[in-house]
PDB file of N, CA and C in Angstrom:
ATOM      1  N   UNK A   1      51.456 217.284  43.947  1.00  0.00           N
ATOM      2  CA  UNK A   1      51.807 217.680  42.606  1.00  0.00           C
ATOM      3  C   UNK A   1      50.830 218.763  42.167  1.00  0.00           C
ATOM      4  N   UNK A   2      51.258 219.539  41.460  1.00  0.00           N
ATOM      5  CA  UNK A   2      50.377 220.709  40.483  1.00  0.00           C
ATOM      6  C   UNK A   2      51.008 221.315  39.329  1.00  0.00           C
ATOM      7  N   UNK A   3      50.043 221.326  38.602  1.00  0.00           N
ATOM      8  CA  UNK A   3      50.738 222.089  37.508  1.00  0.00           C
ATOM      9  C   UNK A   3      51.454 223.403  37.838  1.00  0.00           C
ATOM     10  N   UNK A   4      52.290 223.334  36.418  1.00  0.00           N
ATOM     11  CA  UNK A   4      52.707 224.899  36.754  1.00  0.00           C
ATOM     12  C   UNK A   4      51.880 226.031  36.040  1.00  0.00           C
ATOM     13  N   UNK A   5      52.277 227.176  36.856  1.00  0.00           N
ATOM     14  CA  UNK A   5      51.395 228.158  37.198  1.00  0.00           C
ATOM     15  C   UNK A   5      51.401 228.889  35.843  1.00  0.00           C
ATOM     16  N   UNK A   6      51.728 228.745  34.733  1.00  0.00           N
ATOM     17  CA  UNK A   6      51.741 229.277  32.939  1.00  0.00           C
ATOM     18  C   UNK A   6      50.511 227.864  32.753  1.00  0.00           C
ATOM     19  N   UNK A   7      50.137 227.056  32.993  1.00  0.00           N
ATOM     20  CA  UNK A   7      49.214 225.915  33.120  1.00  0.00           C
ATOM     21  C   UNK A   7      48.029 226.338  33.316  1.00  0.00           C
ATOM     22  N   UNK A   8      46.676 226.507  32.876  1.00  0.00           N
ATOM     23  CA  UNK A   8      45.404 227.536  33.545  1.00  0.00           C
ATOM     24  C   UNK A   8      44.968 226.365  34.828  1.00  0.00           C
ATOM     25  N   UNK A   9      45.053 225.188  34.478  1.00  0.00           N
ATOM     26  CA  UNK A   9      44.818 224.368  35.713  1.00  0.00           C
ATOM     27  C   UNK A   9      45.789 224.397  36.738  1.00  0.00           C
ATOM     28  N   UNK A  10      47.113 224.820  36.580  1.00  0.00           N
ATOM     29  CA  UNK A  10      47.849 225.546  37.820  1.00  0.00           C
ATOM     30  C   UNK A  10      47.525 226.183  38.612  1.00  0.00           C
ATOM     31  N   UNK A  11      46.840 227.328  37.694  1.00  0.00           N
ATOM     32  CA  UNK A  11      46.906 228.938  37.801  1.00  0.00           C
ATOM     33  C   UNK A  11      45.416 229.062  38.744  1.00  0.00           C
ATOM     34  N   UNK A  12      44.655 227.664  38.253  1.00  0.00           N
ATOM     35  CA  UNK A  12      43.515 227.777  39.091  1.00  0.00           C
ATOM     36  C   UNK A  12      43.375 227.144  40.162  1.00  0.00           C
ATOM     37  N   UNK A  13      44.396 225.816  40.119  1.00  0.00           N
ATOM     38  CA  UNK A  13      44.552 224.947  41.235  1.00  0.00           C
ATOM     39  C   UNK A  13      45.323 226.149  42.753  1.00  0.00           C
ATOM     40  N   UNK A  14      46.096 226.450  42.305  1.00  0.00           N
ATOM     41  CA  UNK A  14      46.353 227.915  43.120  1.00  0.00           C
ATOM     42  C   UNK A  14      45.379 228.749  43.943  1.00  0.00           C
ATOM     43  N   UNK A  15      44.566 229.027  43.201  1.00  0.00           N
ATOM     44  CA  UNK A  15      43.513 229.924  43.703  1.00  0.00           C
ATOM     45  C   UNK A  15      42.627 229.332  44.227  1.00  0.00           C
ATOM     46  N   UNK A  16      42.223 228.544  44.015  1.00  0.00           N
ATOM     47  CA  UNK A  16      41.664 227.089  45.007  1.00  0.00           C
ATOM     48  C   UNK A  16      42.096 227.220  46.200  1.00  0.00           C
ATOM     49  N   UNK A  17      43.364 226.565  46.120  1.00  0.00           N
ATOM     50  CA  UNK A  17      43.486 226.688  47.565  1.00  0.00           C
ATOM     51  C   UNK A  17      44.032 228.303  48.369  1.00  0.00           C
ATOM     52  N   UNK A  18      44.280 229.297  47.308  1.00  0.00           N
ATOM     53  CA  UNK A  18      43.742 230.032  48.102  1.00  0.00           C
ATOM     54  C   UNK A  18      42.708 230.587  49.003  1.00  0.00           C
ATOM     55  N   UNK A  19      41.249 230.516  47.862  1.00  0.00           N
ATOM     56  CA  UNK A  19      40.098 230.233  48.582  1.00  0.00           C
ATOM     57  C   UNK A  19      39.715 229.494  49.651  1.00  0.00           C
ATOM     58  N   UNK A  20      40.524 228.792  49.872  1.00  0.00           N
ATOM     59  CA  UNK A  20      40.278 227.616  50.775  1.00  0.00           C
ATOM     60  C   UNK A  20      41.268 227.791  51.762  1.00  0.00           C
ATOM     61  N   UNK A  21      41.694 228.570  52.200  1.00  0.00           N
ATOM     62  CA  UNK A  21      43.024 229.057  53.184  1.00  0.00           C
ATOM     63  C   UNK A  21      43.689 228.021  53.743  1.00  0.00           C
ATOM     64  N   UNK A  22      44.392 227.856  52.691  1.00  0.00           N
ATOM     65  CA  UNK A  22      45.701 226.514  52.759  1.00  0.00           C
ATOM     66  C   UNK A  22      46.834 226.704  51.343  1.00  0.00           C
ATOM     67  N   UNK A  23      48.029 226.823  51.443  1.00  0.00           N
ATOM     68  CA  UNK A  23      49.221 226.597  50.918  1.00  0.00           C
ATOM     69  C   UNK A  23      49.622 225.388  50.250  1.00  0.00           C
ATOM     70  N   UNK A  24      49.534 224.911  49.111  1.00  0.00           N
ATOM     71  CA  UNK A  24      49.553 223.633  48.976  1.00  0.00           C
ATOM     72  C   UNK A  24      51.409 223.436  48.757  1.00  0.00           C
ATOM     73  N   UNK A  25      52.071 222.365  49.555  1.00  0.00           N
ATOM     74  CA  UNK A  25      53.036 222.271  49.349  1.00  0.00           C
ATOM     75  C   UNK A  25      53.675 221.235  48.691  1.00  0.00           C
ATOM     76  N   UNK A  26      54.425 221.463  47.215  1.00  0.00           N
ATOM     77  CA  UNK A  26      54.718 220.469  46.241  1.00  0.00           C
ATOM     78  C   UNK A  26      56.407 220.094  46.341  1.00  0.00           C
ATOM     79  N   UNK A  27      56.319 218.899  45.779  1.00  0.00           N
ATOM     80  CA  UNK A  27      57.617 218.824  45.106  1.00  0.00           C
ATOM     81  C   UNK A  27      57.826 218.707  43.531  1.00  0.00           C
ATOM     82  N   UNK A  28      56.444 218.370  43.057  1.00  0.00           N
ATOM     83  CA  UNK A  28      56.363 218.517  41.802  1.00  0.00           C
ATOM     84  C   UNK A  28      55.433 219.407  41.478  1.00  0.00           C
ATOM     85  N   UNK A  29      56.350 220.138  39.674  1.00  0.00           N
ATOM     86  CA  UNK A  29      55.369 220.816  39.158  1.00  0.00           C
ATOM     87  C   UNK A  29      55.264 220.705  37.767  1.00  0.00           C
ATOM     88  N   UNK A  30      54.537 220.214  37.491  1.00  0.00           N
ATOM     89  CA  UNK A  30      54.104 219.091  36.089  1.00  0.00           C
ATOM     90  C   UNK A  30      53.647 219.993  35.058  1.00  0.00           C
ATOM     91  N   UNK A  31      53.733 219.665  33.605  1.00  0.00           N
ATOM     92  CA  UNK A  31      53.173 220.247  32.689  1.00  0.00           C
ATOM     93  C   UNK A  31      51.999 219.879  32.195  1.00  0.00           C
ATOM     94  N   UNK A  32      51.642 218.463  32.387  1.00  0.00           N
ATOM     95  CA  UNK A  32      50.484 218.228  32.081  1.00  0.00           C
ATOM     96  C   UNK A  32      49.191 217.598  33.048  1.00  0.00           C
ATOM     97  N   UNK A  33      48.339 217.488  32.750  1.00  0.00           N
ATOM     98  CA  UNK A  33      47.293 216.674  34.039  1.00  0.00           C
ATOM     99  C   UNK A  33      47.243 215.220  33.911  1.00  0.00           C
ATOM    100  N   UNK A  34      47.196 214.371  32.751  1.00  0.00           N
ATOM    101  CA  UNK A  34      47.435 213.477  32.290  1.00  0.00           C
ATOM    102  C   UNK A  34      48.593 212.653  33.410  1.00  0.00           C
ATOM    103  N   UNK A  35      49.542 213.691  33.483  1.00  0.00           N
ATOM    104  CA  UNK A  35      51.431 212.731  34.107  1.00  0.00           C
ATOM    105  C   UNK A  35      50.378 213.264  35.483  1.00  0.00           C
ATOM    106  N   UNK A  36      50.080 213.964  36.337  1.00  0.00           N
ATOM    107  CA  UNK A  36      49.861 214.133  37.774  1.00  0.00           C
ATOM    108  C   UNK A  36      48.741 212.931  37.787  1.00  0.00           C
ATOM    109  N   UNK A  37      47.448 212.794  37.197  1.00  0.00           N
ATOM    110  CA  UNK A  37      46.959 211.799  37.425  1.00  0.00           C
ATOM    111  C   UNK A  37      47.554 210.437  37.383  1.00  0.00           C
ATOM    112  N   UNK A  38      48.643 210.111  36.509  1.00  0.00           N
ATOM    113  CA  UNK A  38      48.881 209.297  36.653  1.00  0.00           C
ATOM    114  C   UNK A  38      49.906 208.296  37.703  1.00  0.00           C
ATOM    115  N   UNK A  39      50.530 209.825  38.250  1.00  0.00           N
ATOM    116  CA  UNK A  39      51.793 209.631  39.431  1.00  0.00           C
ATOM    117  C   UNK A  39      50.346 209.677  40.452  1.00  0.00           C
ATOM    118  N   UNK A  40      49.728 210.141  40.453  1.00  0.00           N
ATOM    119  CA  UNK A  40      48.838 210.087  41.808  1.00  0.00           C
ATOM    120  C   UNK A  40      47.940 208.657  41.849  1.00  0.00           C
ATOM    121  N   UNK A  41      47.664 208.146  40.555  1.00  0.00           N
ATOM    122  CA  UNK A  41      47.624 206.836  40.604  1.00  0.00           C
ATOM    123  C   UNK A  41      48.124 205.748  41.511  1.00  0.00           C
ATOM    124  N   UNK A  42      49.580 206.049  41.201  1.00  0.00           N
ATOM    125  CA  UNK A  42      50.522 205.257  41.496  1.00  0.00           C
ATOM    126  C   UNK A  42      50.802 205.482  42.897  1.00  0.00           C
ATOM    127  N   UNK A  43      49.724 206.406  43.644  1.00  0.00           N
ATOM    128  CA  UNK A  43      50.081 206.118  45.026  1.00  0.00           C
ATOM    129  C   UNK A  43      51.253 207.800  45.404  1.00  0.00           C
ATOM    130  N   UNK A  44      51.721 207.957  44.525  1.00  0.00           N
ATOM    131  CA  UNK A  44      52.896 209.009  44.805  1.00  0.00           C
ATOM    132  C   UNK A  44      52.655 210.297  45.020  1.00  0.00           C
ATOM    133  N   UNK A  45      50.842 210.625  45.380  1.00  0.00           N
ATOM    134  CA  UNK A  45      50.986 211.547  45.694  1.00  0.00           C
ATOM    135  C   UNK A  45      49.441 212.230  45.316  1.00  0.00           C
ATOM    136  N   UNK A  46      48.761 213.564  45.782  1.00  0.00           N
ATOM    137  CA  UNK A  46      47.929 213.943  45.027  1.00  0.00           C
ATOM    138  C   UNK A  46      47.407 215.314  44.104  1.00  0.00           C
ATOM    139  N   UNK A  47      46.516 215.528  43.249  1.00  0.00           N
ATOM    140  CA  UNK A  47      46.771 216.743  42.867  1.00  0.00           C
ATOM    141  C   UNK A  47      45.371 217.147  42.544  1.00  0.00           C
ATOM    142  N   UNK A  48      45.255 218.001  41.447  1.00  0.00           N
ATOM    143  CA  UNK A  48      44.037 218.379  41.015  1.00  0.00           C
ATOM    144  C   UNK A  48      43.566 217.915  39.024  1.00  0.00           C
ATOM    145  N   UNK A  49      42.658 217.174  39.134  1.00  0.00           N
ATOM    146  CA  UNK A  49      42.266 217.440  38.210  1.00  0.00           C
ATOM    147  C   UNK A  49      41.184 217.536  37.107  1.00  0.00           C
ATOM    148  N   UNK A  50      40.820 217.943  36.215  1.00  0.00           N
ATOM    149  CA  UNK A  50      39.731 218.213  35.634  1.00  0.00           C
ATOM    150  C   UNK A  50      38.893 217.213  35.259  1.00  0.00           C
ATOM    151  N   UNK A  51      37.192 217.644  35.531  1.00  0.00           N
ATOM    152  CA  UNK A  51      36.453 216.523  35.000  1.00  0.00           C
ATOM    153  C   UNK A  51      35.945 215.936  33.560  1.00  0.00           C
ATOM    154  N   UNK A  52      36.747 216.898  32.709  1.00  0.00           N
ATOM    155  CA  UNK A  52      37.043 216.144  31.465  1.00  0.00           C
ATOM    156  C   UNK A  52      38.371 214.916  31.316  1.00  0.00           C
ATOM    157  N   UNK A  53      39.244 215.007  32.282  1.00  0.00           N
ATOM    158  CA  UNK A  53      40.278 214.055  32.210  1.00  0.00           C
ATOM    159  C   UNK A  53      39.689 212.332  32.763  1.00  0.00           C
ATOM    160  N   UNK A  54      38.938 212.941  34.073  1.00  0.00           N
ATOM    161  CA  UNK A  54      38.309 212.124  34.817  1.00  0.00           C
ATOM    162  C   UNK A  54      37.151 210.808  33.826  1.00  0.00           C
ATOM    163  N   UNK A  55      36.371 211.682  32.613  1.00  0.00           N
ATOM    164  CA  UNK A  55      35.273 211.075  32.068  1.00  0.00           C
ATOM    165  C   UNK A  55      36.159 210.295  31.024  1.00  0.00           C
ATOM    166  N   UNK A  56      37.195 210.798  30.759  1.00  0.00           N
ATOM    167  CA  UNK A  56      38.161 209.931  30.109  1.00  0.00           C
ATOM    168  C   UNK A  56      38.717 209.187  30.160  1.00  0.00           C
ATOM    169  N   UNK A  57      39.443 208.883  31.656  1.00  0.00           N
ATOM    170  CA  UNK A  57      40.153 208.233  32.166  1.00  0.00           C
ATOM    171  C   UNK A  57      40.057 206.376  32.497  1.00  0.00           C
ATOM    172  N   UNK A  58      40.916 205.859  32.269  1.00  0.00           N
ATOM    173  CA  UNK A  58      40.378 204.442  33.098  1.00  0.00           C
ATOM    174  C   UNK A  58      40.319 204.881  34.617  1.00  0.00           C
ATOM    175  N   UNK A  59      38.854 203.730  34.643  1.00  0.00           N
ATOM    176  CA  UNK A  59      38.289 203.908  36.055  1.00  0.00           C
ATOM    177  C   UNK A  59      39.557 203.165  36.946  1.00  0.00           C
ATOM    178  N   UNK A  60      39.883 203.879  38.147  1.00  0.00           N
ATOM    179  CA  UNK A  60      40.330 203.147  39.373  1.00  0.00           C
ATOM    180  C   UNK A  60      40.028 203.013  40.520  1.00  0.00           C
ATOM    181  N   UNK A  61      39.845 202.346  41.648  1.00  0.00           N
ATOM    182  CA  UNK A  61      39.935 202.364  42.900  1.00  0.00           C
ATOM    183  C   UNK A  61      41.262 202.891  43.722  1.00  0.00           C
ATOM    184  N   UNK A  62      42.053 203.640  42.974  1.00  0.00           N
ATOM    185  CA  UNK A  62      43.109 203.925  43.997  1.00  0.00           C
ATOM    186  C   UNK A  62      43.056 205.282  44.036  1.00  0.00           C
ATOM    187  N   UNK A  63      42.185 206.081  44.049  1.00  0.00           N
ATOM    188  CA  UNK A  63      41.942 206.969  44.074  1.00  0.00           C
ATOM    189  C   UNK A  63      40.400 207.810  44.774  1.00  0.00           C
ATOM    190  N   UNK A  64      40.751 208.746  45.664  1.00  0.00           N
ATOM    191  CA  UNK A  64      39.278 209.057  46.195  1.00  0.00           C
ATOM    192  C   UNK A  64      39.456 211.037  45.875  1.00  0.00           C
ATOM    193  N   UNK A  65      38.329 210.950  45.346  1.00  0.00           N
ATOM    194  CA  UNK A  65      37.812 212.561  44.820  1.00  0.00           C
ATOM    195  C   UNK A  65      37.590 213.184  45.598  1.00  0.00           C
ATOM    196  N   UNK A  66      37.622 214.392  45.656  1.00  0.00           N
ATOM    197  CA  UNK A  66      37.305 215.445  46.659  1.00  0.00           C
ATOM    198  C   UNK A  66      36.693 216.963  45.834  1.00  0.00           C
ATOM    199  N   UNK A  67      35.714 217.366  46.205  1.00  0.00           N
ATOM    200  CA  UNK A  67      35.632 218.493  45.029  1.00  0.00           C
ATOM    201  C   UNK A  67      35.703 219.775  46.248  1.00  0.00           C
ATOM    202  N   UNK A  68      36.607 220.963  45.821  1.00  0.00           N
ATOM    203  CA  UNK A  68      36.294 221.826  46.592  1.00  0.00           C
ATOM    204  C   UNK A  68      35.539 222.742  46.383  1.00  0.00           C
ATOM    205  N   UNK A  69      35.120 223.644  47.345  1.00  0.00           N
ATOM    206  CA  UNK A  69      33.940 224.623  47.262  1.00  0.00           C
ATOM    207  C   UNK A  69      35.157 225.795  46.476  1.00  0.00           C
ATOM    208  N   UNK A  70      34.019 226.527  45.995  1.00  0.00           N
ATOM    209  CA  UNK A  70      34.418 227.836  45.663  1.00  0.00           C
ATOM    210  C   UNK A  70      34.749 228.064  43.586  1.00  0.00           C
ATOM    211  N   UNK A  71      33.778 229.767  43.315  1.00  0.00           N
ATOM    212  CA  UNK A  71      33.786 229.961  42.034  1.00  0.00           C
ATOM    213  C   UNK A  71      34.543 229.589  41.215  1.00  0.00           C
ATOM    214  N   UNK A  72      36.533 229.289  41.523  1.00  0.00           N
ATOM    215  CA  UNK A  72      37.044 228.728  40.418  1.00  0.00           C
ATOM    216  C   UNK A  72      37.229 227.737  40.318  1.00  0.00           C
ATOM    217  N   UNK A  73      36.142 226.737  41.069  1.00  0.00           N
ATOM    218  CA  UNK A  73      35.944 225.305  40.621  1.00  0.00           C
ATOM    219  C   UNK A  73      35.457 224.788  38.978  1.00  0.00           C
ATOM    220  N   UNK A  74      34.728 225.822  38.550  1.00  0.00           N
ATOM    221  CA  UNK A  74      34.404 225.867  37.400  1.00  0.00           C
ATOM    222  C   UNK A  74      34.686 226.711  36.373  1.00  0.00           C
ATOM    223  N   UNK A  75      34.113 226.586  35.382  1.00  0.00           N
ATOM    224  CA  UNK A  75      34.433 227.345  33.817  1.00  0.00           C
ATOM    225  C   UNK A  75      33.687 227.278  32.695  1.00  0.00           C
ATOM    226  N   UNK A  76      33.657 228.133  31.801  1.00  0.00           N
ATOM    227  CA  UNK A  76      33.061 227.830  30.715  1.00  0.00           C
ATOM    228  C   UNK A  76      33.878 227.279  30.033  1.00  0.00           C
ATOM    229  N   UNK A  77      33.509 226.549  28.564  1.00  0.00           N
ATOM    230  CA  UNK A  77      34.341 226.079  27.641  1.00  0.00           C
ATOM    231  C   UNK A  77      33.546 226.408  26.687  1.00  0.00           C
ATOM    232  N   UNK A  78      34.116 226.647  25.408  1.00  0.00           N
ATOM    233  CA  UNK A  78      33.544 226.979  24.319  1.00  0.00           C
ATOM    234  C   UNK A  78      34.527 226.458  22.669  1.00  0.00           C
ATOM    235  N   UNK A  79      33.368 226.021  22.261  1.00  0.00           N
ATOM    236  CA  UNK A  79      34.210 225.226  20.933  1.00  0.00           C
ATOM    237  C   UNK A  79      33.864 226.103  19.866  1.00  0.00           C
ATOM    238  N   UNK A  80      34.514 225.888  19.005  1.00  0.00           N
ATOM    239  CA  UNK A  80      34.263 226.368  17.526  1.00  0.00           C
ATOM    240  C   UNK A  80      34.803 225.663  16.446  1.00  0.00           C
ATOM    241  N   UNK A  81      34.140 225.594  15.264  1.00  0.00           N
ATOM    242  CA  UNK A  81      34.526 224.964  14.406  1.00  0.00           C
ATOM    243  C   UNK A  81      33.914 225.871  13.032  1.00  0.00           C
ATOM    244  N   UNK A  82      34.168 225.960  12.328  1.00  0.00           N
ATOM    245  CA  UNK A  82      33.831 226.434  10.748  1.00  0.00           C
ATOM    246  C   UNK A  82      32.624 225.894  10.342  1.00  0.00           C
ATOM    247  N   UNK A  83      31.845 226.226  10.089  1.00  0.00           N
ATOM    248  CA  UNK A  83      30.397 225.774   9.248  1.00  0.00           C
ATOM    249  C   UNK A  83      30.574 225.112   8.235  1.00  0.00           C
ATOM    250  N   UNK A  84      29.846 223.650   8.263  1.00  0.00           N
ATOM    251  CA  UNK A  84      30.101 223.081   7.161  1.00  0.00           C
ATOM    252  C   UNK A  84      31.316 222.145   6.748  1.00  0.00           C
ATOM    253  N   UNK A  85      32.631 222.412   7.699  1.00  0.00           N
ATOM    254  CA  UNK A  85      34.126 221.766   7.246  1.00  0.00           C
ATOM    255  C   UNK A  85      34.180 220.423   8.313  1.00  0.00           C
ATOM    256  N   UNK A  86      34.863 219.694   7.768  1.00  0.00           N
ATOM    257  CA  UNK A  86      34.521 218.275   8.596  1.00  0.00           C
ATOM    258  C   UNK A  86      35.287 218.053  10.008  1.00  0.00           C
ATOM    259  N   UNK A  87      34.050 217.231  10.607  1.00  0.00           N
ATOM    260  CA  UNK A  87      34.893 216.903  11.852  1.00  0.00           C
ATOM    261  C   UNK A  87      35.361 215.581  11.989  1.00  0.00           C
ATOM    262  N   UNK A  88      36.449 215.515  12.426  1.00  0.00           N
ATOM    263  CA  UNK A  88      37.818 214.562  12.530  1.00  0.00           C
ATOM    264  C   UNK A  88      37.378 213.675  13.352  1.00  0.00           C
ATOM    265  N   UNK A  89      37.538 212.120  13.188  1.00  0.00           N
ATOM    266  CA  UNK A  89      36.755 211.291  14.786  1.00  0.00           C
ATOM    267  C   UNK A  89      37.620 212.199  15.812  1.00  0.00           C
ATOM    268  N   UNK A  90      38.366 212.464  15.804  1.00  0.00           N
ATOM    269  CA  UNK A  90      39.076 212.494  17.378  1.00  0.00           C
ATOM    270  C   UNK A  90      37.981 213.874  18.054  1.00  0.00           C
ATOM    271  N   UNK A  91      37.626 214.747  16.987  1.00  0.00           N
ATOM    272  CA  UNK A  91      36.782 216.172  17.449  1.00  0.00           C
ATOM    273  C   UNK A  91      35.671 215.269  17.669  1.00  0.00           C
ATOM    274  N   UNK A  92      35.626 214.325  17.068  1.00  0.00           N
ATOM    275  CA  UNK A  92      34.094 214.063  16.988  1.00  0.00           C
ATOM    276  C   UNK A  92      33.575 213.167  18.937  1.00  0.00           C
ATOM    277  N   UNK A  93      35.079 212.116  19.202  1.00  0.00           N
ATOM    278  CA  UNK A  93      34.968 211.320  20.565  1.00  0.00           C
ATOM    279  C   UNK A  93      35.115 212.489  21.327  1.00  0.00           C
ATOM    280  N   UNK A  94      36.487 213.354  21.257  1.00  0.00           N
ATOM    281  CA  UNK A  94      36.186 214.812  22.463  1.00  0.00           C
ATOM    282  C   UNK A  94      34.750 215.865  22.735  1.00  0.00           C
ATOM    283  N   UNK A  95      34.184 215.665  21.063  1.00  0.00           N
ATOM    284  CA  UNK A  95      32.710 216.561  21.988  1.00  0.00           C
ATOM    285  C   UNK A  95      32.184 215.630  22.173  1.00  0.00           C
ATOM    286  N   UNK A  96      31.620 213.665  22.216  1.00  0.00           N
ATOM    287  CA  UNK A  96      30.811 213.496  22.804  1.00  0.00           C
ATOM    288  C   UNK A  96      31.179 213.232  24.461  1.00  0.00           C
ATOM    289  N   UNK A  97      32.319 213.576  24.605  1.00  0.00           N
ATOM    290  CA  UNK A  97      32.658 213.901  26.482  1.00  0.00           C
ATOM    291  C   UNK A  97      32.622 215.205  26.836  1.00  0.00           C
ATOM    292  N   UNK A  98      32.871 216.235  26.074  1.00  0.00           N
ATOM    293  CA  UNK A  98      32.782 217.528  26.604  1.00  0.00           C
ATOM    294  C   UNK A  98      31.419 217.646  26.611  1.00  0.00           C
ATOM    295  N   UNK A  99      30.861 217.543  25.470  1.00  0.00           N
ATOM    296  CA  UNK A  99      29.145 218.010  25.170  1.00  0.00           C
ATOM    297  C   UNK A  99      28.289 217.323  25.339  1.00  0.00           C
ATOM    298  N   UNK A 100      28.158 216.158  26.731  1.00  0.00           N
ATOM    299  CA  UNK A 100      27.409 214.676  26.198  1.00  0.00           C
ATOM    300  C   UNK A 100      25.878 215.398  26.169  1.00  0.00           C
ATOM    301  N   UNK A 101      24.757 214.450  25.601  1.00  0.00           N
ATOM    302  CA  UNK A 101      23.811 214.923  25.094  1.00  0.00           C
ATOM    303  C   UNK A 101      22.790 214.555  26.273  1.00  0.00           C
TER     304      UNK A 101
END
């Protein structure tokens, strides 16, 4: 499974394995990372996905990680918010996984 390629985790899962000189061959192409982790859960298959989904995720044993080499393994991320205007719990649980201290 992989996202599709309008997806930036597609678009990078792609280039991955370009870097890595291999063709990845799907039958699915998913819109979100959320549904691939969770079909890959289930045994049906595997894909790529991010280690913000991962720190989120319920832990399983049916699953084994693999990280590959190469620059678009990573990324910056960058938040913004307005000075001063409030943050929402939900902003507030997503930066303490994006930003832990």
């Amino acid at each position: 499974m992989i996202l599709r390629s309008d997806n930036d985790t597609g678009k990078r899962a792609l280039t991955i394995c370009q870097e890595n000189n291999f063709t990845p061959h799907t039958i699915f192409r998913l819109d979100q990372q959320m549904t691939a982790y969770n079909i890959a859960c289930s045994g049906m298959g595997i894909t790529f996905i991010g280690d913000l989904l991962l720190a989120s995720a319920p832990a399983t044993s049916e699953l084994i990680f693999y990280k590959l080499p190469g620059k678009n393994c990573n990324r910056n991320v960058s938040f913004y918010w307005k000075k001063g205007r409030y943050i929402s719990r939900a902003m507030e649980e997503f930066l303490k996984i994006a930003l832990p201290r």
